[in-house]
N, C-alpha and C. Protein backbone atom coordinates (compact mmCIF):
# COMPACT_ATOMS: atom_id res chain seq x y z
N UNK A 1 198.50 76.58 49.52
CA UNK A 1 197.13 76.68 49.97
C UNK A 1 196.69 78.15 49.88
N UNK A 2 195.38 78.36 49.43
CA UNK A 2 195.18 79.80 48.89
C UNK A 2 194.39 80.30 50.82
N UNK A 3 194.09 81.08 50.40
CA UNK A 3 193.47 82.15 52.09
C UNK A 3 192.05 81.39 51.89
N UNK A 4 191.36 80.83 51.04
CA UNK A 4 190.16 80.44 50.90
C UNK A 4 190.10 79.18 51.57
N UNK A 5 191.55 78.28 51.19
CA UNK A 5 191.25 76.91 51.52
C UNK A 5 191.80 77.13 53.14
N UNK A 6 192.45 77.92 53.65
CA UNK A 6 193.10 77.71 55.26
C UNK A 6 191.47 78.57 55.66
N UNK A 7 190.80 79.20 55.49
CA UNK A 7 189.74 79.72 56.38
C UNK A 7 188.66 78.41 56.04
N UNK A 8 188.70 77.77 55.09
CA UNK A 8 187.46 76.98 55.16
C UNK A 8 187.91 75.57 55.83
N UNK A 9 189.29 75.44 55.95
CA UNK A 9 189.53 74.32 57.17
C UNK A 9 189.68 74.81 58.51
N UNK A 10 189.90 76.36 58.70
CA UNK A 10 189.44 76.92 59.85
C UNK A 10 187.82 76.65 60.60
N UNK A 11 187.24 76.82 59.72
CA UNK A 11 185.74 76.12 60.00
C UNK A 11 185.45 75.41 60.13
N UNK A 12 186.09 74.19 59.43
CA UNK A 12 185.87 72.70 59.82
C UNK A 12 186.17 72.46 61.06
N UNK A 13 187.29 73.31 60.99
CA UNK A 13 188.19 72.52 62.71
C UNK A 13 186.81 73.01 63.93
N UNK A 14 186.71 74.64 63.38
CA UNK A 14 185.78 75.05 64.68
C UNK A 14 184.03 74.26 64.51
N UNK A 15 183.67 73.56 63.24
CA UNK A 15 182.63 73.07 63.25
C UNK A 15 182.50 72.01 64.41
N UNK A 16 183.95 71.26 63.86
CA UNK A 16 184.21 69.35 64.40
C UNK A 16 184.04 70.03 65.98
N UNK A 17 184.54 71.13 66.36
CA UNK A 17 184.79 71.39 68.06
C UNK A 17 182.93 71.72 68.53
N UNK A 18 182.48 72.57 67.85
CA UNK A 18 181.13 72.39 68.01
C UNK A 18 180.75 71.52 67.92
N UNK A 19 180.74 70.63 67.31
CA UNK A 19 179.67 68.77 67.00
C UNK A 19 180.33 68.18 68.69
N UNK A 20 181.36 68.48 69.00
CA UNK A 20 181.66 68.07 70.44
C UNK A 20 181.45 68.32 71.56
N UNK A 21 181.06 69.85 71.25
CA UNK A 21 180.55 70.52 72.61
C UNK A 21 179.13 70.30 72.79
N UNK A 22 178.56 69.97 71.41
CA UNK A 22 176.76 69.83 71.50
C UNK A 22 176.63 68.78 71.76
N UNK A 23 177.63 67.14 71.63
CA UNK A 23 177.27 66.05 72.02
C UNK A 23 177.61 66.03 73.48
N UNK A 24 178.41 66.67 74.02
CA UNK A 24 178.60 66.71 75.45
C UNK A 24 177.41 67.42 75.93
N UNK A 25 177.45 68.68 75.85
CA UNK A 25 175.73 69.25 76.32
C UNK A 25 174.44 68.59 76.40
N UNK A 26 174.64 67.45 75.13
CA UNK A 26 172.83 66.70 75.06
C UNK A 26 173.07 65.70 76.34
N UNK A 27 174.96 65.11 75.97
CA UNK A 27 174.91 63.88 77.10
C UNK A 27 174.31 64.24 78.48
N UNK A 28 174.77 65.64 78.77
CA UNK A 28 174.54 66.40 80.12
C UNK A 28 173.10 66.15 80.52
N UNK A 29 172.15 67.16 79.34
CA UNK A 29 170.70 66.96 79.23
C UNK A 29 170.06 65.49 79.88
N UNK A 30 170.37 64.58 78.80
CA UNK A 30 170.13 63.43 78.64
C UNK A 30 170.20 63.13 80.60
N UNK A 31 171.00 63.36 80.83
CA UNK A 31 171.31 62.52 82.75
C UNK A 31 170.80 63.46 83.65
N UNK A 32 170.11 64.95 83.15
CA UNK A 32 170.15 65.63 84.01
C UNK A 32 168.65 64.96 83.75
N UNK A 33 168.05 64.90 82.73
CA UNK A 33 165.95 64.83 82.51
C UNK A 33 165.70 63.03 83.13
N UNK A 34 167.26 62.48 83.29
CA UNK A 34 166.72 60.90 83.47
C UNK A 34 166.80 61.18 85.13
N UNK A 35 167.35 61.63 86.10
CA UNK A 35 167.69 61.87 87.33
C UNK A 35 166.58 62.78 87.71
N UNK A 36 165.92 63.27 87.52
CA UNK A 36 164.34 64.05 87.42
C UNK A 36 163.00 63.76 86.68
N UNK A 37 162.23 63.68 87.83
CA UNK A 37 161.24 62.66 87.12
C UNK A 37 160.26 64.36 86.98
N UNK A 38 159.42 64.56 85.96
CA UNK A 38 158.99 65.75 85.70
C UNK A 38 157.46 65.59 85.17
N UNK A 39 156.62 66.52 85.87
CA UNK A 39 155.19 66.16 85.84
C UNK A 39 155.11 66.64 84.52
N UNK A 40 154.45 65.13 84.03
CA UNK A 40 153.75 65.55 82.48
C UNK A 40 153.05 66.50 81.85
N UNK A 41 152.41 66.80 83.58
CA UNK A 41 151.20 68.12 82.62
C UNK A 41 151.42 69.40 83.11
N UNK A 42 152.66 69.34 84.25
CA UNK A 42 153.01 70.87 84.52
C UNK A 42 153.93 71.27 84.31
N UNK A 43 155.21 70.45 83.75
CA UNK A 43 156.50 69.83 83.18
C UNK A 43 157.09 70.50 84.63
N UNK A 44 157.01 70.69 85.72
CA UNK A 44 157.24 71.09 87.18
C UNK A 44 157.70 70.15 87.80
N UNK A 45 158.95 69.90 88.30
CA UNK A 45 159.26 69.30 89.43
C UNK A 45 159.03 69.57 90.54
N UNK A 46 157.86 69.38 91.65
CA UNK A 46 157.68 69.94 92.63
C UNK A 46 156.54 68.61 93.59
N UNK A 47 156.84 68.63 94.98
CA UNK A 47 156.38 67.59 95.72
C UNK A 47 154.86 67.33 95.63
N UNK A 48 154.15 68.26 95.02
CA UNK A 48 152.75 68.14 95.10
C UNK A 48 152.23 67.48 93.67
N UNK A 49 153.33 67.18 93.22
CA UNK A 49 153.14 66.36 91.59
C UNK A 49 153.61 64.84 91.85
N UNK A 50 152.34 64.21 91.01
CA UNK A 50 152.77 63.06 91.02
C UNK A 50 152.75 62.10 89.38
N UNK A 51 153.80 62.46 88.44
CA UNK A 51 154.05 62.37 87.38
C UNK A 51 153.58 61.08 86.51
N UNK A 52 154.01 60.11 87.91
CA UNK A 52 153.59 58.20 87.41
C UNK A 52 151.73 58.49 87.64
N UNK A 53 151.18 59.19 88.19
CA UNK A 53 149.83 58.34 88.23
C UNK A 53 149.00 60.09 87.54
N UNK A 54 149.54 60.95 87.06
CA UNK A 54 148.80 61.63 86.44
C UNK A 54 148.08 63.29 87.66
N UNK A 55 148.58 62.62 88.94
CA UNK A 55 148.08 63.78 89.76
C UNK A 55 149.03 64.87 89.66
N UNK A 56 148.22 65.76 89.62
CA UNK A 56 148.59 67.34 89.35
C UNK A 56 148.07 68.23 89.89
N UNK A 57 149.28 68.83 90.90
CA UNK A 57 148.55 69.88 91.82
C UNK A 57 149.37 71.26 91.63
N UNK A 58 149.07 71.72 90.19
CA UNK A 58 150.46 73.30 90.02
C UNK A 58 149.51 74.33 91.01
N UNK A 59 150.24 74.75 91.91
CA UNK A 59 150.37 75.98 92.79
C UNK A 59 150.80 77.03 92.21
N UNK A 60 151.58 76.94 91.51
CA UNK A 60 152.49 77.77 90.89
C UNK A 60 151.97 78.09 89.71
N UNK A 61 150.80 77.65 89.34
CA UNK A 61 150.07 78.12 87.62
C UNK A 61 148.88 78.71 88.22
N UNK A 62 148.56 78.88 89.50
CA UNK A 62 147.12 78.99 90.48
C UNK A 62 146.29 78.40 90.04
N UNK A 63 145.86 77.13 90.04
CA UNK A 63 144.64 76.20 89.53
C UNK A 63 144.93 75.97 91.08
N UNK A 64 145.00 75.71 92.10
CA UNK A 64 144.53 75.39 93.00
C UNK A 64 144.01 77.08 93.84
């Protein structure tokens, strides 16, 4: 095996380990955005939002 072919299966190996760490990270994503319901129009999680019926009260952007 020449130095060309062991570094370019060096990469593969560290690619395949990345394609694993990014499908674990999205899975993460994925349960963290379903367990948080997030106002559509202030993308804010906060008690004065109400995401299902469209009310939007950002404090935090000062429109109120």
């Amino acid at each position: 095996m020449t130095e060309q072919e062991i570094e370019i299966q060096k990469l593969r190996q560290q690619n395949a380990e990345l394609k694993k760490t990014l499908k674990a990270a999205l899975k993460d994503l994925d349960y963290v955005l379903c367990q948080f319901e997030m106002c559509q129009i202030c993308a804010y999680a906060d008690a004065d939002c109400d995401p299902d019926h469209g009310d939007c009260v950002p404090k935090w952007r000062g429109l109120v």
